[in-house]
C-alpha atoms as a PDB file:
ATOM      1  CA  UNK A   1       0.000   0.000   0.000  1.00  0.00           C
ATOM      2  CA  UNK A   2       2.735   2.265   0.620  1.00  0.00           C
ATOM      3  CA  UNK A   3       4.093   2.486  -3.299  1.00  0.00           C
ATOM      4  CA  UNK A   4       0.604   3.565  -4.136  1.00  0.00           C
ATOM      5  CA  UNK A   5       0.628   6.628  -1.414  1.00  0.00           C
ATOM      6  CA  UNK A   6       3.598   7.938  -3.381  1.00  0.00           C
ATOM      7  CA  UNK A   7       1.829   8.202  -6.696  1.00  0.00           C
ATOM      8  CA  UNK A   8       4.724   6.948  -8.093  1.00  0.00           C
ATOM      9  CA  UNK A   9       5.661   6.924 -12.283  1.00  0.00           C
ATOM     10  CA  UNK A  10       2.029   8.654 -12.406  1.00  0.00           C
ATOM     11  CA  UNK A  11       1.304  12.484 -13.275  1.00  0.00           C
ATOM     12  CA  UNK A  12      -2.013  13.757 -12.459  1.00  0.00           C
ATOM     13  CA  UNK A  13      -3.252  17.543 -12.615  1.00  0.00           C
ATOM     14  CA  UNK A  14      -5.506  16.823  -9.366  1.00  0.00           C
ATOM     15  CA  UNK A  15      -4.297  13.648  -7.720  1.00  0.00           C
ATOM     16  CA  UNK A  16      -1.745  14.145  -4.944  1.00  0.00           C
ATOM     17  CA  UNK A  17       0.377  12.395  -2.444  1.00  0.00           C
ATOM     18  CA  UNK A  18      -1.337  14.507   0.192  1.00  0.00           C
ATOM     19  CA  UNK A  19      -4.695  14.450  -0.990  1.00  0.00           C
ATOM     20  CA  UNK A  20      -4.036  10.564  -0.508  1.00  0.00           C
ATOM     21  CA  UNK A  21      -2.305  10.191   3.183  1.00  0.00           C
ATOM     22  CA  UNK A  22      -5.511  12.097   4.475  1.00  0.00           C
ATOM     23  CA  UNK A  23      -7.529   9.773   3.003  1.00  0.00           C
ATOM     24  CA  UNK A  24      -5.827   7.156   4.076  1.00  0.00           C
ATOM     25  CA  UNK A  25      -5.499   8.951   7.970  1.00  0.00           C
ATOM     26  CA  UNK A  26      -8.939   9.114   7.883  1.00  0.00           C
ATOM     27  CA  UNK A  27      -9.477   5.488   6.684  1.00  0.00           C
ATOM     28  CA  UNK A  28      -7.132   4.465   9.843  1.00  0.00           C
ATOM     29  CA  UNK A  29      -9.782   6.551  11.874  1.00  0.00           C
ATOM     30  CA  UNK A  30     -12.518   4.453  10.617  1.00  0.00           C
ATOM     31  CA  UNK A  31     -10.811   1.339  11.842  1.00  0.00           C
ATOM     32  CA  UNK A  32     -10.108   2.617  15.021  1.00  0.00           C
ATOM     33  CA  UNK A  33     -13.761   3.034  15.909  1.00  0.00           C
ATOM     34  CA  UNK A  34     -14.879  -0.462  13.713  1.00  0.00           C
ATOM     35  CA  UNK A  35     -13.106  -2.452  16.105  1.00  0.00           C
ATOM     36  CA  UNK A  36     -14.561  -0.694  19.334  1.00  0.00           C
ATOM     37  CA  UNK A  37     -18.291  -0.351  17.317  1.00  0.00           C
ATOM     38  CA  UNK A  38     -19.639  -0.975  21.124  1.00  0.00           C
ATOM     39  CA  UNK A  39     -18.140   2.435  22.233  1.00  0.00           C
ATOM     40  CA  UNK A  40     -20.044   4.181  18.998  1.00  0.00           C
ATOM     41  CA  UNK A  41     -23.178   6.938  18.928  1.00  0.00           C
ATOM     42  CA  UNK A  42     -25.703   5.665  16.689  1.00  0.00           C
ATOM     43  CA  UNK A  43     -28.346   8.318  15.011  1.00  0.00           C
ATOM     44  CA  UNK A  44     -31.490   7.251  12.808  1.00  0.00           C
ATOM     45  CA  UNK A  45     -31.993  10.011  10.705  1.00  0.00           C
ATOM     46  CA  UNK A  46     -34.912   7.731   9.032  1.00  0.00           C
ATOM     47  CA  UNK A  47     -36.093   4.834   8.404  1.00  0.00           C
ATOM     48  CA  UNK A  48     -33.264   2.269   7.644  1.00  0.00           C
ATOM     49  CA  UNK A  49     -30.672   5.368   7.385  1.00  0.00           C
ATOM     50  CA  UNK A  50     -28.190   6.015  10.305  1.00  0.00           C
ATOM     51  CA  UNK A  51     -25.155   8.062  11.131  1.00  0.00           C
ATOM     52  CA  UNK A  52     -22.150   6.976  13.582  1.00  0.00           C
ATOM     53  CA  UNK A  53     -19.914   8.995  15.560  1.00  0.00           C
ATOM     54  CA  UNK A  54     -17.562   7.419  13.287  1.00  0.00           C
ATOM     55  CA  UNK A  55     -18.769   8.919  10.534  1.00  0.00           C
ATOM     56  CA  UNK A  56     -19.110  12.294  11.842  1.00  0.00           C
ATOM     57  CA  UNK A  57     -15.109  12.206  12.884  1.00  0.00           C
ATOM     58  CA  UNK A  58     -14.260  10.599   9.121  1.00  0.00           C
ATOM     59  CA  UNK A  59     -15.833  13.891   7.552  1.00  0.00           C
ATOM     60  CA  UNK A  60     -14.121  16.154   9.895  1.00  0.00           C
ATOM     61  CA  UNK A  61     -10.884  14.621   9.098  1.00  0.00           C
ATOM     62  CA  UNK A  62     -11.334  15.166   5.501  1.00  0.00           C
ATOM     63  CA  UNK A  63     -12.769  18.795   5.265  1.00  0.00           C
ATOM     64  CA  UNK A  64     -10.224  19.898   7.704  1.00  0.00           C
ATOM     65  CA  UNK A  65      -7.175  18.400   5.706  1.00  0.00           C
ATOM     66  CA  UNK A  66      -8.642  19.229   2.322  1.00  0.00           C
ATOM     67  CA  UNK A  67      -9.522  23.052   4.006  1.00  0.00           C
ATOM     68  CA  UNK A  68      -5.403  23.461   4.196  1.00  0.00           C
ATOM     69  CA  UNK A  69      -4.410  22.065   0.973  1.00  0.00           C
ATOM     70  CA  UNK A  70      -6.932  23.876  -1.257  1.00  0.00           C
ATOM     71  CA  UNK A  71      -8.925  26.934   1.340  1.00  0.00           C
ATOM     72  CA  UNK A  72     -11.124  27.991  -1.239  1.00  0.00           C
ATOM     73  CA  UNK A  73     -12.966  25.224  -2.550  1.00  0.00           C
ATOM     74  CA  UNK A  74     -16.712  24.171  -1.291  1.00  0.00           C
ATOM     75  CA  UNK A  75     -17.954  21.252  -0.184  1.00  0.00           C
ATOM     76  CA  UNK A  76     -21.173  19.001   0.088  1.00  0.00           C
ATOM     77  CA  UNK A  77     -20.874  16.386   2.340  1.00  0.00           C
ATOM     78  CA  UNK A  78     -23.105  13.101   3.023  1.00  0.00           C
ATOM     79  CA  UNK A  79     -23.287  14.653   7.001  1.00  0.00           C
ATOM     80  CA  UNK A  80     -22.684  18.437   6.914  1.00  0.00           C
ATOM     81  CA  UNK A  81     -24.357  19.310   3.911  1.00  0.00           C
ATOM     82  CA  UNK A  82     -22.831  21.934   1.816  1.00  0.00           C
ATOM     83  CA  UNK A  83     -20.209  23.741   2.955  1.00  0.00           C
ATOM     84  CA  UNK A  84     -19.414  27.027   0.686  1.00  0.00           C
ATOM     85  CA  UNK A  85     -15.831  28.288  -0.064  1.00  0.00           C
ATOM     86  CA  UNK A  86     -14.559  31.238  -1.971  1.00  0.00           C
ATOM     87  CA  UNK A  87     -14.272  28.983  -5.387  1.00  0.00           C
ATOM     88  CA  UNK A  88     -16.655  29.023  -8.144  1.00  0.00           C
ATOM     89  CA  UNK A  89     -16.116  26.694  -9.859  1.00  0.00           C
ATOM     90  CA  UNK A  90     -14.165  23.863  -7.598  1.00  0.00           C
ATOM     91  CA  UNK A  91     -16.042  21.725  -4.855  1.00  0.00           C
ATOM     92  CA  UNK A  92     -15.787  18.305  -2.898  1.00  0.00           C
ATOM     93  CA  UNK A  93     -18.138  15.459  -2.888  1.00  0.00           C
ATOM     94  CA  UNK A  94     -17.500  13.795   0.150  1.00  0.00           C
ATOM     95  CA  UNK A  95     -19.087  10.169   1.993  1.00  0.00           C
ATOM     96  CA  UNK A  96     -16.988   9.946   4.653  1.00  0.00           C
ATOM     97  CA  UNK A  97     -18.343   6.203   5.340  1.00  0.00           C
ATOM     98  CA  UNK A  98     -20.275   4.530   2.674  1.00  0.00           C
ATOM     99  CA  UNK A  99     -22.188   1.461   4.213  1.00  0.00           C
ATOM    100  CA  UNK A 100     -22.655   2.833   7.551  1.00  0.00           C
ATOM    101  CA  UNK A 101     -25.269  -0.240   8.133  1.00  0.00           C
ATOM    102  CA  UNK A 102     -22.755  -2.778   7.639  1.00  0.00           C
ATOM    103  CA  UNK A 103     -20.117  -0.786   9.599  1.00  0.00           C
ATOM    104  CA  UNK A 104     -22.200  -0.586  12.963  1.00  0.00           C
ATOM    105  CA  UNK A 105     -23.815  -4.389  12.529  1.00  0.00           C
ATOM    106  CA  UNK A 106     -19.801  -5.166  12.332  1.00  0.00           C
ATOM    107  CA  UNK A 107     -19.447  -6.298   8.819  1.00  0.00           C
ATOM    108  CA  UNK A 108     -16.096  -5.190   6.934  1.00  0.00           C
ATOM    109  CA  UNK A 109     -17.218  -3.581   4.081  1.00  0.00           C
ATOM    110  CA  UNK A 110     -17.526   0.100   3.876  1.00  0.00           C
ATOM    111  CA  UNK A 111     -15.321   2.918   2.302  1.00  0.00           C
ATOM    112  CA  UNK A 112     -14.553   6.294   1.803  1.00  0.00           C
ATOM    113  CA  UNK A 113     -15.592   8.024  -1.069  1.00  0.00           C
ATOM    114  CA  UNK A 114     -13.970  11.242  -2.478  1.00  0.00           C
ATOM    115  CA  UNK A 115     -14.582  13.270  -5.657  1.00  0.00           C
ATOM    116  CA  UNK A 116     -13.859  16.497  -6.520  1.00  0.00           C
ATOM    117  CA  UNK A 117     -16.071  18.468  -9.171  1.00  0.00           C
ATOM    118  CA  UNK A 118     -14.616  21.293 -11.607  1.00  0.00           C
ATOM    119  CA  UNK A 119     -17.182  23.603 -13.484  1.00  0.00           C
ATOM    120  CA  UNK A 120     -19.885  21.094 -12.823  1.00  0.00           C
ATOM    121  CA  UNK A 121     -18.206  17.785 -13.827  1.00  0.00           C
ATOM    122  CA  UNK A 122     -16.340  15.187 -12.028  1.00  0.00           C
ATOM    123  CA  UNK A 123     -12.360  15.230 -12.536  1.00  0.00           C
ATOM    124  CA  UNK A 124     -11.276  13.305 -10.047  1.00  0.00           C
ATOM    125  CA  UNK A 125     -12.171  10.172  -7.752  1.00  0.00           C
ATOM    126  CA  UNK A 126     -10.932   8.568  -4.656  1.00  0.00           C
ATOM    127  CA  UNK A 127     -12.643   5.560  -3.022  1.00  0.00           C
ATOM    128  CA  UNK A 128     -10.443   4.206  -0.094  1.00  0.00           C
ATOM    129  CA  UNK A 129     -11.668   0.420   1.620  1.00  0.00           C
ATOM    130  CA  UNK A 130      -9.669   0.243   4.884  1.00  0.00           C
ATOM    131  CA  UNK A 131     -10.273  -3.204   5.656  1.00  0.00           C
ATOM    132  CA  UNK A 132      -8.108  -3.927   2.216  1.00  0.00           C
ATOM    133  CA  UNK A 133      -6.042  -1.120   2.364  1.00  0.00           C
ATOM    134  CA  UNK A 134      -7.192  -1.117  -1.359  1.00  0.00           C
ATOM    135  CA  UNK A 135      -7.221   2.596  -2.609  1.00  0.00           C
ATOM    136  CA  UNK A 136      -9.201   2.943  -6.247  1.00  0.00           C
ATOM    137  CA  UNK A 137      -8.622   6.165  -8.203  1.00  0.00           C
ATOM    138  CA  UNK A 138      -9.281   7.594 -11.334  1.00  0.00           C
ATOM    139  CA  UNK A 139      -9.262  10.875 -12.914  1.00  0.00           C
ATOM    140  CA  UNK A 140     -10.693  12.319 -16.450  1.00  0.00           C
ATOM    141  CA  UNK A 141      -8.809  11.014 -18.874  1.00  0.00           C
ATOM    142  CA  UNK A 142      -5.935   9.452 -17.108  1.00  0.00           C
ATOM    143  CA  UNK A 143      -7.512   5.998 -16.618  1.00  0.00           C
ATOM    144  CA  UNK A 144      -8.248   4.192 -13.318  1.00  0.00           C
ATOM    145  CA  UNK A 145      -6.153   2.362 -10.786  1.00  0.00           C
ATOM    146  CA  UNK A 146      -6.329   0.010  -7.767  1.00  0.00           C
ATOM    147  CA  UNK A 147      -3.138   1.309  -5.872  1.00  0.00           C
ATOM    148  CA  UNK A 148      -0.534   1.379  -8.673  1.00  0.00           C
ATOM    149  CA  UNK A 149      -2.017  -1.020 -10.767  1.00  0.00           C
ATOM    150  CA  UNK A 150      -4.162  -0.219 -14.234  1.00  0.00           C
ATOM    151  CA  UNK A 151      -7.395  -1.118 -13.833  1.00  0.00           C
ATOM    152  CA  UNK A 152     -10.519  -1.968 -16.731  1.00  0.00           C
ATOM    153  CA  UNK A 153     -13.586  -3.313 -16.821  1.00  0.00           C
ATOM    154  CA  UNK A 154     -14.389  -7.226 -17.811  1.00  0.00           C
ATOM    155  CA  UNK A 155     -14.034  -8.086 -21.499  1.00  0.00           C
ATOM    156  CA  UNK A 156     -17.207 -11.042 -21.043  1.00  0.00           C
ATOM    157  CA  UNK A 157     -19.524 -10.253 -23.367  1.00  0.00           C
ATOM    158  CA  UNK A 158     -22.762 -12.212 -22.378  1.00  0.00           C
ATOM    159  CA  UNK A 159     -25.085 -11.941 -19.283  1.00  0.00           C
ATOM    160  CA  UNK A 160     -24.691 -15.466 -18.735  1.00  0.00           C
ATOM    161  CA  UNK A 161     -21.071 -15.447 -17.993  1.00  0.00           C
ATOM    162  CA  UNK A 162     -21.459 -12.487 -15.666  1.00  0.00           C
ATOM    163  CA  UNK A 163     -21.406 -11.628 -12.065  1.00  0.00           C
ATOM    164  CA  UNK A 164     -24.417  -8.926 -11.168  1.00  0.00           C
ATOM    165  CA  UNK A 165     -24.128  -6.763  -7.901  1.00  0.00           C
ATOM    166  CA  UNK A 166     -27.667  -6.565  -7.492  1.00  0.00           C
ATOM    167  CA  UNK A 167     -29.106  -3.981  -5.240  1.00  0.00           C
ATOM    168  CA  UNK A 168     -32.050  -4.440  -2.801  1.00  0.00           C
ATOM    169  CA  UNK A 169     -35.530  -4.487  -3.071  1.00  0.00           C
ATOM    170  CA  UNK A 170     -36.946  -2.260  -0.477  1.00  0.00           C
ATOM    171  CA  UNK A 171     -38.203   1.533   0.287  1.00  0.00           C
ATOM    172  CA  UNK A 172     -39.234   2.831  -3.214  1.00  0.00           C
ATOM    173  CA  UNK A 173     -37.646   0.184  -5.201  1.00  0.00           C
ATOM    174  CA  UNK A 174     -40.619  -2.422  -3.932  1.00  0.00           C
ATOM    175  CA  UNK A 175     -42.952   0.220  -6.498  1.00  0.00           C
ATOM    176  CA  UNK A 176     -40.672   1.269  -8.912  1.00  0.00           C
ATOM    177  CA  UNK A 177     -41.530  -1.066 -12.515  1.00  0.00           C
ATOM    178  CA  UNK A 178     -38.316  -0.008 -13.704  1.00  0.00           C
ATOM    179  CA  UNK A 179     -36.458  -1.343 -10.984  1.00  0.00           C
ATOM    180  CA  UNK A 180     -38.103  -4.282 -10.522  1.00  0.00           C
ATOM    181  CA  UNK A 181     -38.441  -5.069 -14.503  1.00  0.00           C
ATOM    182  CA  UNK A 182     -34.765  -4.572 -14.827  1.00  0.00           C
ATOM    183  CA  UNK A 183     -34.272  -6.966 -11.588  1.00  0.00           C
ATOM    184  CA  UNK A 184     -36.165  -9.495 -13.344  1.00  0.00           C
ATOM    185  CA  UNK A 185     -34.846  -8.937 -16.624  1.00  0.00           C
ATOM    186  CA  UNK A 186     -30.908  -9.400 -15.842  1.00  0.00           C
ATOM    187  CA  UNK A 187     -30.790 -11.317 -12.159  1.00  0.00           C
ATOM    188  CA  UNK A 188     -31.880 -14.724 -13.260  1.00  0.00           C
ATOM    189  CA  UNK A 189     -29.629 -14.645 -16.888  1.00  0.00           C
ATOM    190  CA  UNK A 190     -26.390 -13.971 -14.462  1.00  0.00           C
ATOM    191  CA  UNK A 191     -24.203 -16.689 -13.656  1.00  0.00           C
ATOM    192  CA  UNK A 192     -24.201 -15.237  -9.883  1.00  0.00           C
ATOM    193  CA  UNK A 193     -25.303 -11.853  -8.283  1.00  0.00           C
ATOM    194  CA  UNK A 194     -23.835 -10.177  -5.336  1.00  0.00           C
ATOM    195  CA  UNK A 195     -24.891  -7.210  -3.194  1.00  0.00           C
ATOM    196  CA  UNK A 196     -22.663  -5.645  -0.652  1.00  0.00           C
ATOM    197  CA  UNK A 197     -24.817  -2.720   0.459  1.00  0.00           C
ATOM    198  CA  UNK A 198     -21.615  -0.297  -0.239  1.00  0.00           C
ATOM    199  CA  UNK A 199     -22.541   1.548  -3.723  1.00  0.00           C
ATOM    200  CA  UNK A 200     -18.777   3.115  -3.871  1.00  0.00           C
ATOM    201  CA  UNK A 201     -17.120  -0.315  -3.742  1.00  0.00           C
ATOM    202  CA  UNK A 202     -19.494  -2.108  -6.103  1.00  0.00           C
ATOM    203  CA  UNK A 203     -18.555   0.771  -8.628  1.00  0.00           C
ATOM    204  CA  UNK A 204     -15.023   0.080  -8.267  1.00  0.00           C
ATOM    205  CA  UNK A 205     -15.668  -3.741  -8.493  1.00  0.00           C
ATOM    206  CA  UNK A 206     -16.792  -2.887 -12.053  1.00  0.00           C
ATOM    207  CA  UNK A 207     -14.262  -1.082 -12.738  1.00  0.00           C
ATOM    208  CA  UNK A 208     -11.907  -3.310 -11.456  1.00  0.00           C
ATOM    209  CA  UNK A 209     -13.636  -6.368 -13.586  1.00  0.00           C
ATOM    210  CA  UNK A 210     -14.872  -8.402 -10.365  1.00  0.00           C
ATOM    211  CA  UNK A 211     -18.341  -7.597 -11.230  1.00  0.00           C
ATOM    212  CA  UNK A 212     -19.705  -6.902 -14.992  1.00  0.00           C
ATOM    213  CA  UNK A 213     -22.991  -5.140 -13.883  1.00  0.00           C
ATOM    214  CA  UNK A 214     -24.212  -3.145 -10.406  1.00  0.00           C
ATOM    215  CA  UNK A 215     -27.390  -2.170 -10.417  1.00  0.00           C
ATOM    216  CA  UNK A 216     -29.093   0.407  -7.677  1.00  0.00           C
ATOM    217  CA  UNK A 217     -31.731   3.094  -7.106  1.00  0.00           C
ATOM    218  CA  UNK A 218     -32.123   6.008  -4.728  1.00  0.00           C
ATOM    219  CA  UNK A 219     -28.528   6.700  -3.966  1.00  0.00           C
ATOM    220  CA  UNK A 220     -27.406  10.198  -3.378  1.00  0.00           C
ATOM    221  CA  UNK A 221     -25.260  12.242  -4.781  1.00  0.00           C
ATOM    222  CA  UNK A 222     -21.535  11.784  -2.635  1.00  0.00           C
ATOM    223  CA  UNK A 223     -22.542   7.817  -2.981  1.00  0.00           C
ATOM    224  CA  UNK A 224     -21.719   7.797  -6.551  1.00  0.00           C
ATOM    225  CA  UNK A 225     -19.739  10.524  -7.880  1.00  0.00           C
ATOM    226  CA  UNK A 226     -16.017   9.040  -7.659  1.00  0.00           C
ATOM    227  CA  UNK A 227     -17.343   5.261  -8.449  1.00  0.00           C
ATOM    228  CA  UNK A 228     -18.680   6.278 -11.805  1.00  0.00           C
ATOM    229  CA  UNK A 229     -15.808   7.895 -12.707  1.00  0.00           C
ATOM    230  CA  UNK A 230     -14.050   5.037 -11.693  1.00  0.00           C
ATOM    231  CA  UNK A 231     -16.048   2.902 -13.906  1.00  0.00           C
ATOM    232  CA  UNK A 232     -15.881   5.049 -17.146  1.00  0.00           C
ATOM    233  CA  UNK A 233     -12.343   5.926 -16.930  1.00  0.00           C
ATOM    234  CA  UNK A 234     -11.858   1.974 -17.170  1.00  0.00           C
ATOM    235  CA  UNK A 235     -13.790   1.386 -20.197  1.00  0.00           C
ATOM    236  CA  UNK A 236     -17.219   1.229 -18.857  1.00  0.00           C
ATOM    237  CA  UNK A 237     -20.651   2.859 -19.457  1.00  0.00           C
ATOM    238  CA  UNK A 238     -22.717   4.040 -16.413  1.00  0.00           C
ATOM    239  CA  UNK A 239     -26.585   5.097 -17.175  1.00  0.00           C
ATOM    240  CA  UNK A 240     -30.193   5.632 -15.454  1.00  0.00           C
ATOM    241  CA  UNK A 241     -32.950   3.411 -15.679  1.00  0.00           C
ATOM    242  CA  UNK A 242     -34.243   5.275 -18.687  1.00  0.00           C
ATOM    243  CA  UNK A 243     -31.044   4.521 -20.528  1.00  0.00           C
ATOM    244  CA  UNK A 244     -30.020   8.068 -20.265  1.00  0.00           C
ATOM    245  CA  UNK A 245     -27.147  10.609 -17.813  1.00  0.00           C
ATOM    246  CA  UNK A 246     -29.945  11.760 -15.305  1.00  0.00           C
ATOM    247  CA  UNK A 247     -27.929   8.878 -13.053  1.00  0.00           C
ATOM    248  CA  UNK A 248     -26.856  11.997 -11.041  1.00  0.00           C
ATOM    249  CA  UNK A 249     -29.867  13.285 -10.220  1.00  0.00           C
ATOM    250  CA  UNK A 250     -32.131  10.528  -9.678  1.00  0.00           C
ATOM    251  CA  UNK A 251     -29.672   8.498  -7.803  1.00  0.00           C
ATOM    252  CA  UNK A 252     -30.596   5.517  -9.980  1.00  0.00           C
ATOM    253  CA  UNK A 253     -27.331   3.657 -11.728  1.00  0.00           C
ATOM    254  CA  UNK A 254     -26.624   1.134 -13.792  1.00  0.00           C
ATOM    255  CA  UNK A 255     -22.916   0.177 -14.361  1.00  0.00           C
ATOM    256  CA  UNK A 256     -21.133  -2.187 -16.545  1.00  0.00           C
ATOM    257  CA  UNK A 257     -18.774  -2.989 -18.937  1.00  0.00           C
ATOM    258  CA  UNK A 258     -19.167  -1.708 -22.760  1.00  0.00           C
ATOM    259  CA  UNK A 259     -19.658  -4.768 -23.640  1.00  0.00           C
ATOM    260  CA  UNK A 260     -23.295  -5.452 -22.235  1.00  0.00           C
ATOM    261  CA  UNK A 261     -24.132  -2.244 -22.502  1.00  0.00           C
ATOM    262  CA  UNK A 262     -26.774  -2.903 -25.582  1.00  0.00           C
ATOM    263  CA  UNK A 263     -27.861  -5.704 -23.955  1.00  0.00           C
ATOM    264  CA  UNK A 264     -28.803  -3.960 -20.517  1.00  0.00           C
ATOM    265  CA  UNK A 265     -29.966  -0.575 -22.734  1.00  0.00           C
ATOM    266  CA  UNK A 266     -32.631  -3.199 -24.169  1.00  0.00           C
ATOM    267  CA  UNK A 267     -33.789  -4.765 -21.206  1.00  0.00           C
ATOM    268  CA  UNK A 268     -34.383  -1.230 -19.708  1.00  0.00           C
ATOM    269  CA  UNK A 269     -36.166  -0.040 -22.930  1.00  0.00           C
ATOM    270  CA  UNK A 270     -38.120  -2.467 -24.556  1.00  0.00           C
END
């Protein structure tokens, strides 16, 4: 892991070693508290939807840090909202612990997800799993990495021989046709389907080629902004359930590889 922190043989306009050891101090932070969960304050903020004290001390790590390095840039946070800065045109997208459900029931999978948005569009993405120590990067146009490795998406080029991170049917997905005709459309032509409950490291599993499709609705905002970076910069298509780029603002994402990408566009279309 520690080759990676040095950004070695890489140049990047936005990526930088210290942008990367706070991510990773925060990440450490995160541990910290995951192996004393007893010891944690636990907030519903609604119905299935909490927030840890660990959480809360993750996105304090990371505006603070990222406050020095660049003082002028805004935020908007999964926690605190959005934070305004002198900058017009730079801001950070910020979940400080994706899968908060699985990190306070004491199940090691959660990460930290980092973007950072220029003139409206996402340049840059960080998405840090400290149980792993795997660190998944990409930014626009420079391709996407796991630590110091190249990344890309699977080459398979069926459903059948394909592994589908499937997301859950519950809250508005239980009533949503497209959801559910999509569900039914691709989960039973998969040779296996998987569902971690963290949206950032599903993203980078498609990147990364473990998975050829995720699949998910009602995310927000900070969930998905550095995974589908992540995915495209590795040769893969992200969409809505409509087939379109509204994935954004409806918080409803499909990922995969180019490959499949006619075949899922049908199934969501016909």
């Amino acid at each position: 892991m520690g080759g990676f922190f040095e950004v070695s043989s890489m140049t990047f306009r936005y990526l930088n070693k210290s942008i990367l050891s706070l991510i990773k101090m925060a990440g450490q932070e995160l541990l910290q508290d995951f192996r004393c969960i007893e010891n944690l304050q636990i907030t519903a903020k609604g119905v299935g939807d909490f927030v840890s004290s660990a959480d809360k001390k993750s996105e304090h790590t990371l505006i603070e840090g990222l406050k020095q390095l660049y003082p002028d840039y805004n935020f908007l946070c999964e926690e605190s909202g959005h934070l305004p800065g002198g900058s017009q045109t730079h801001r950070w997208i910020i979940d400080p612990l994706d899968a908060t459900k699985n990190f306070i029931h004491g199940i090691p999978i959660f990460a930290i997800s980092v973007a950072l948005e220029v003139k409206g569009e996402i340049v840059l993405g960080i998405i840090y799993s400290p149980i792993t120590g795997e660190v998944f990067y990409a930014e626009k146009g420079a391709g996407a990495f796991c630590n110091d490795q190249k990344i890309s998406v699977s080459p398979h080029m069926e459903i059948k021989n394909s592994f589908v991170s499937a997301g859950s049917i519950y809250g508005r997905r239980c009533n949503s046709r497209d959801f559910e005709k999509f569900y039914k459309g691709i989960v039973p032509l998969a040779s296996g389907t998987r569902h971690f409950a963290c949206a950032a490291l599903e993203l980078c599993y498609v990147a990364a080629g473990r998975y050829e499709v995720f699949f998910e609705m009602g995310l927000s905002y900070w969930d998905i902004a550095a995974g589908a970076l992540l995915v495209q910069e590795a040769g893969g298509k992200v969409f809505d359930f409509q087939g379109g780029e509204g994935y954004f603002i409806t918080g409803d994402i499909i990922a995969s590889n180019a490959h499949l990408f006619l075949e899922l566009h049908h199934i969501i279309c016909e």
